[in-house]
Protein backbone atom coordinates (compact mmCIF):
# COMPACT_ATOMS: atom_id res chain seq x y z
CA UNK A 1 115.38 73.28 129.75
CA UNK A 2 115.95 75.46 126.76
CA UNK A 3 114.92 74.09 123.12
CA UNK A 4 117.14 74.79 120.23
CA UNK A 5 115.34 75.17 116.47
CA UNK A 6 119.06 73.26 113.93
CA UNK A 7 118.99 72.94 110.34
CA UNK A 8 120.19 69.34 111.07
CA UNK A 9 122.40 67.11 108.24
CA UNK A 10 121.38 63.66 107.72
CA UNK A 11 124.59 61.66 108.38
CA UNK A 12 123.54 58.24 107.95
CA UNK A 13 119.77 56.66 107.10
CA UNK A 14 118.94 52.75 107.68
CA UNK A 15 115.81 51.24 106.65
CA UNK A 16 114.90 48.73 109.51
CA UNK A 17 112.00 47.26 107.49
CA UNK A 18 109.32 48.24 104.60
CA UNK A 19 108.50 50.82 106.58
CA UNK A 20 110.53 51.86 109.80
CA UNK A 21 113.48 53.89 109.12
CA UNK A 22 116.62 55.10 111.70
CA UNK A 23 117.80 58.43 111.03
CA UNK A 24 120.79 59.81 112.33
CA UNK A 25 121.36 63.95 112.12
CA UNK A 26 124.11 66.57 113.44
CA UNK A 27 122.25 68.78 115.99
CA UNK A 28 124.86 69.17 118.86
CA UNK A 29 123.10 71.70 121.04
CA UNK A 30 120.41 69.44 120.96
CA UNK A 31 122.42 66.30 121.56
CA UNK A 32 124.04 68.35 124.36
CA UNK A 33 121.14 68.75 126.41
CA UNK A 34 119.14 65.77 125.32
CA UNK A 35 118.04 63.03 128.39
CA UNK A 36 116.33 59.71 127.86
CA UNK A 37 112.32 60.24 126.81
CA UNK A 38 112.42 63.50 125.26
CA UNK A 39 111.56 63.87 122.08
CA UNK A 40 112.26 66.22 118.85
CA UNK A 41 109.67 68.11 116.01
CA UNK A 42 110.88 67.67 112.83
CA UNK A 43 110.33 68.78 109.16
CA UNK A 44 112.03 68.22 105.58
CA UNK A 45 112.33 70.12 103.16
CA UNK A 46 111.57 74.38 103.62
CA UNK A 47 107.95 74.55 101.92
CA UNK A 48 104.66 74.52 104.09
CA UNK A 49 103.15 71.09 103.11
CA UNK A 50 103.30 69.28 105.37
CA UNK A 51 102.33 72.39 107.67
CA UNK A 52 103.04 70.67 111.03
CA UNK A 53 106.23 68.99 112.33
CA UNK A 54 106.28 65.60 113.45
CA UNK A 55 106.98 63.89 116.60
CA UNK A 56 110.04 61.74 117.47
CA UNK A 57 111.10 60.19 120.17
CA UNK A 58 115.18 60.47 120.60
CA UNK A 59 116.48 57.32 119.89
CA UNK A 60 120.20 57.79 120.62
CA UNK A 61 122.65 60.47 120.94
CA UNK A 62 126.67 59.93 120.36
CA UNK A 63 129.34 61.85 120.25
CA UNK A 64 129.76 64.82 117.52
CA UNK A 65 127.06 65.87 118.64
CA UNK A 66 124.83 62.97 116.63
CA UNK A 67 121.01 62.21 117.48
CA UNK A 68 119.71 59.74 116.22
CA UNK A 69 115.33 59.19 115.61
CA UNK A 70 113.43 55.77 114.64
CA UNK A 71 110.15 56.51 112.74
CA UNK A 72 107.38 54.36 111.10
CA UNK A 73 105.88 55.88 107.71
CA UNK A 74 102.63 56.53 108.40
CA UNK A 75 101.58 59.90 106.28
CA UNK A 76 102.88 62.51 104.04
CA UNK A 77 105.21 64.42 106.73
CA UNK A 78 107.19 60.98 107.48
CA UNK A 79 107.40 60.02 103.40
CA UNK A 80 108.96 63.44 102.75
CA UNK A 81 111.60 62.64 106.10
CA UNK A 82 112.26 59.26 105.12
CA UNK A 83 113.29 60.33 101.52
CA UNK A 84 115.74 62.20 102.43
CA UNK A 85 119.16 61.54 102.00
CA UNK A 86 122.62 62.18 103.41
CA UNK A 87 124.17 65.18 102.98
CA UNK A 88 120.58 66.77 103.15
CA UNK A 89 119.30 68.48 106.27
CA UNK A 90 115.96 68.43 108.32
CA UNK A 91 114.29 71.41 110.15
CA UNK A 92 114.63 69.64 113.91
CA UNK A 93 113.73 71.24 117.52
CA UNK A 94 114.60 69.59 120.67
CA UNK A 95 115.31 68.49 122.98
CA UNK A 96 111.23 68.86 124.53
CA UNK A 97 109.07 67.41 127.40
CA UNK A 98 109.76 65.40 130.38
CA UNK A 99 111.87 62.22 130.03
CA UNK A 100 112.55 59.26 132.47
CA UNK A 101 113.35 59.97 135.84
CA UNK A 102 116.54 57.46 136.92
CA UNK A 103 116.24 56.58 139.95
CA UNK A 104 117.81 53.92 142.96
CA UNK A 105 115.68 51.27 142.19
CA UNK A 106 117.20 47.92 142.43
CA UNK A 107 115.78 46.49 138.86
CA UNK A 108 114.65 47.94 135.75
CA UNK A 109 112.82 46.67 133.01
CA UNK A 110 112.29 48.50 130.12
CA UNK A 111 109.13 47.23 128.21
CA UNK A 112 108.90 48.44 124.36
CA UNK A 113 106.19 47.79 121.72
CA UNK A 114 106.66 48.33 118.71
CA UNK A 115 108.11 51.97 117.25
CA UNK A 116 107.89 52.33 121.10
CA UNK A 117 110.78 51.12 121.54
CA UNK A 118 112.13 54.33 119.92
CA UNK A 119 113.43 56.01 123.52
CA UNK A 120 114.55 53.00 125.34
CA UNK A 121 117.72 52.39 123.91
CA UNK A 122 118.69 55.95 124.76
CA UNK A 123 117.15 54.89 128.46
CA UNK A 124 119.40 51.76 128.17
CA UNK A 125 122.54 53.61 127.88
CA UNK A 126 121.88 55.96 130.41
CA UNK A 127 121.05 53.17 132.97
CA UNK A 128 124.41 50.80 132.34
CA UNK A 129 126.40 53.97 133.39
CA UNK A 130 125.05 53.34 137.08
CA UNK A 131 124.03 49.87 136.77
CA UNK A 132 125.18 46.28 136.23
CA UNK A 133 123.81 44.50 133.59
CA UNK A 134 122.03 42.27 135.23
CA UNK A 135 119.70 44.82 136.72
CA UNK A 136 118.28 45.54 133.49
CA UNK A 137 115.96 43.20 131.67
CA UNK A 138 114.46 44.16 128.12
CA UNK A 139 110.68 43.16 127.25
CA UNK A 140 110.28 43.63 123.87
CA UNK A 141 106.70 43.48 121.85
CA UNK A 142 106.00 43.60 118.02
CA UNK A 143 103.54 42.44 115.28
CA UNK A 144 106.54 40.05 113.87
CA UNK A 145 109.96 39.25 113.52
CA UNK A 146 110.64 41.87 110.99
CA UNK A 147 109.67 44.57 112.74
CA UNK A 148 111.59 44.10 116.06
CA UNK A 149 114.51 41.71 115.63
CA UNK A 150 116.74 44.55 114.18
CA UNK A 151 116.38 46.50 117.61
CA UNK A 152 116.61 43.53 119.90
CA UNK A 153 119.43 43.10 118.80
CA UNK A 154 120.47 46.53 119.20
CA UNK A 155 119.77 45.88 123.13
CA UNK A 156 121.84 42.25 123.22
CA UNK A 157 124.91 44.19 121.63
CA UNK A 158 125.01 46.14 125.07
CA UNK A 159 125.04 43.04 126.96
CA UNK A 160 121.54 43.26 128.13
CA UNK A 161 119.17 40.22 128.66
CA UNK A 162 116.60 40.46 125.82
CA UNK A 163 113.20 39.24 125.53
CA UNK A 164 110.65 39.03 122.90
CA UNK A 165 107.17 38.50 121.79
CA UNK A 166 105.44 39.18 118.64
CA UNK A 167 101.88 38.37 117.56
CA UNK A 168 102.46 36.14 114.58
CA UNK A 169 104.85 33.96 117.06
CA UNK A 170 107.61 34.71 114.61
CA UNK A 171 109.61 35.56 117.17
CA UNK A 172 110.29 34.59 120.87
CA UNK A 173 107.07 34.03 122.91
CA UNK A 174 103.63 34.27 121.29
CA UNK A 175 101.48 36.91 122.49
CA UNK A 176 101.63 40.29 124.00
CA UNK A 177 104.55 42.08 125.73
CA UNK A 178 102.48 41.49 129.13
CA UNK A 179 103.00 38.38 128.49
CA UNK A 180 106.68 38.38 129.35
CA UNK A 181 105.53 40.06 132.47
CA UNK A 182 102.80 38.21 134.27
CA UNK A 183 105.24 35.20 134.85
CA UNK A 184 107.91 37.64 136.15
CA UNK A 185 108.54 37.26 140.02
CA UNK A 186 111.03 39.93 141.85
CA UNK A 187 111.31 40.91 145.50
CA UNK A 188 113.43 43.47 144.71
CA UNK A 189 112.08 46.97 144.07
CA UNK A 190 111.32 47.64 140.52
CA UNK A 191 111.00 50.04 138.28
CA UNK A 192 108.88 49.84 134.81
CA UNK A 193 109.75 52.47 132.20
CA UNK A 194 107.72 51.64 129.03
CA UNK A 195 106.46 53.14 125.58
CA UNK A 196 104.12 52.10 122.89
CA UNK A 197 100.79 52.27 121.55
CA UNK A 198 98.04 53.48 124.58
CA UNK A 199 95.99 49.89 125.12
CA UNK A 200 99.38 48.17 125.52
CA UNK A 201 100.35 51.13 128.30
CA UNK A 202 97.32 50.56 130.14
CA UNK A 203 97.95 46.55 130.20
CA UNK A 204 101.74 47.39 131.17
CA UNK A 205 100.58 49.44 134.18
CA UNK A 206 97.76 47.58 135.01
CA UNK A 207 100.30 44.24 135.56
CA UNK A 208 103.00 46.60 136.99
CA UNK A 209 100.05 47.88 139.44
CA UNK A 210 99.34 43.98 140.63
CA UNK A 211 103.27 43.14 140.76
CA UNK A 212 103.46 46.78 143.25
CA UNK A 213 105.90 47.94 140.74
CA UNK A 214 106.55 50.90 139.88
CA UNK A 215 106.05 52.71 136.50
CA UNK A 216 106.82 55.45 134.52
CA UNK A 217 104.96 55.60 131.07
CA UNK A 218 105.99 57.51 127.69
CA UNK A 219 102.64 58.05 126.06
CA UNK A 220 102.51 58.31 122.50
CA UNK A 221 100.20 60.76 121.00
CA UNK A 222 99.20 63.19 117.73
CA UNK A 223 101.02 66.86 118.18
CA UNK A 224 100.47 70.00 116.26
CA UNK A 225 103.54 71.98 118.06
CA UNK A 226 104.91 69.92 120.94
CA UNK A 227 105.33 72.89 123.01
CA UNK A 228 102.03 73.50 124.89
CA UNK A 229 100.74 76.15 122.75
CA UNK A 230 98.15 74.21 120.42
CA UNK A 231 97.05 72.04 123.52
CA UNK A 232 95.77 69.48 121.08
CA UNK A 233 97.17 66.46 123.45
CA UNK A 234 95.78 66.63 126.41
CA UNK A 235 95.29 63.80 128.45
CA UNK A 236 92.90 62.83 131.41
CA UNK A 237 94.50 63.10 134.78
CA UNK A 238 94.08 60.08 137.07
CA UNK A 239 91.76 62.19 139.72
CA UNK A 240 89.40 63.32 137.05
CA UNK A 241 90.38 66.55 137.48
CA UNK A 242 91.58 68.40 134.67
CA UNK A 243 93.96 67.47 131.94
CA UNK A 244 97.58 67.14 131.23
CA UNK A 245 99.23 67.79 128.27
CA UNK A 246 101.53 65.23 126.92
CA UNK A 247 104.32 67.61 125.42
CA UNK A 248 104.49 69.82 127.99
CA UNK A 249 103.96 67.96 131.25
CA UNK A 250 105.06 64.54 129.64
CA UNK A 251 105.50 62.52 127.34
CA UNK A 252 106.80 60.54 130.55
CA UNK A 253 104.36 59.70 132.82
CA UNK A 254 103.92 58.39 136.70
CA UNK A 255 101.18 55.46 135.45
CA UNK A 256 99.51 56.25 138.45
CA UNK A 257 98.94 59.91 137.41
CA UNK A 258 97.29 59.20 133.96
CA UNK A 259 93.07 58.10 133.70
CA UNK A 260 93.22 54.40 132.03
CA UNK A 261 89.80 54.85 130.37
């Protein structure tokens, strides 16, 4: 699939919480060709510092050729994106890697933690064209209420059935996003699609795994140039023999394919 380099406007900017910001651009090639777990490098401003782009998962596309990224300030690159404002533009290049595969699995749970919920709304969309409803459950996991009660919400608006845990018990269930899971009992075939930080993908595929579901996991991960060249994010394949590399061959993942060390 060919990538396409925009000089993208910011149309509209929403900060979520202190610091986790939605961003929505104009880059229509990009929105054209974009599928559910890709992702896009991005820089502000012209200058050289920062050097490197930064990772971000696609949140949504819409029409007029609108995508849309959810980011968490962490460092200098994502200060300089988040201060932009509309009307200004940001170097972006995308669509890259392997998204979900959809597939004719009965049920689908989509299991987010954190700013890894970033892709599955996109995934959500794409699903309710083929599915009912009720074959989608959301399992959503987050430090508190602050942080993921915004984009819950952005799931119920779709008619989806939503559920939520957060460490602080803020919100919904105390706990972990496994949580939601262990109690979850389905004889239909099932399919796990899931993104977050890397100890809560291994407990996600290690319950998935148990349950005989299966599971496809985003891994999230530090790249210099997202398009295999640097190979700075390689990851341990499942056999112990050799590597991936999570923006070429991923960011989606069979679990079963990546080494839970």
């Amino acid at each position: 699939m060919q990538a396409y380099q925009q000089k993208a406007e910011v149309v509209s900017t929403e900060k979520v919480t202190g610091d986790i910001y939605r961003f929505t651009v104009k880059a229509p090639d990009i929105a054209a060709d974009a599928r559910p777990g890709q992702f896009v490098m991005v820089r502000a401003g012209d200058g050289l510092d920062p050097l490197l782009r930064r990772p971000f998962s696609i949140h949504q596309v819409a029409e007029g050729g609108l995508v849309q990224i959810l980011f968490k300030v962490i460092g200098k690159g994502t200060q300089a994106i988040a201060g932009l404002q509309v009307g200004q533009h940001m170097d972006v290049l995308g669509p890259l890697g392997r998204g979900f595969v959809h597939n004719t699995m009965q049920e689908h749970y989509l299991v987010g933690g954190g700013i890894g919920v970033a892709p599955l709304l996109f995934l959500a969309k794409q699903l309710l064209k083929k599915n009912e409803p009720s074959a989608i459950r959301v399992l959503l996991g987050a430090g508190t209420k602050a942080e993921i009660s915004t984009l819950a919400d952005d799931f119920e608006n779709m008619g989806l059935g939503v559920q939520v845990s957060t460490e602080d018990g803020s919100l919904g269930k105390p706990g972990l996003v496994t949580d939601l899971m262990v109690p979850l009992q389905n004889e239909n075939k099932v399919m796990v699609y899931t993104c977050g930080p890397y100890p809560m993908l291994r407990a996600v595929a290690g319950v998935s795994s148990d349950k005989g579901w299966a599971c496809q996991v985003s891994l999230e991960t530090i790249m210099a140039c997202g398009l295999g060249a640097c190979l700075g994010c390689a990851v341990l394949r499942a056999d112990m023999n050799g590597y991936v590399h999570v923006c070429k061959d991923g960011p989606v993942f069979d679990a079963d394919d990546v080494a839970w060390l």
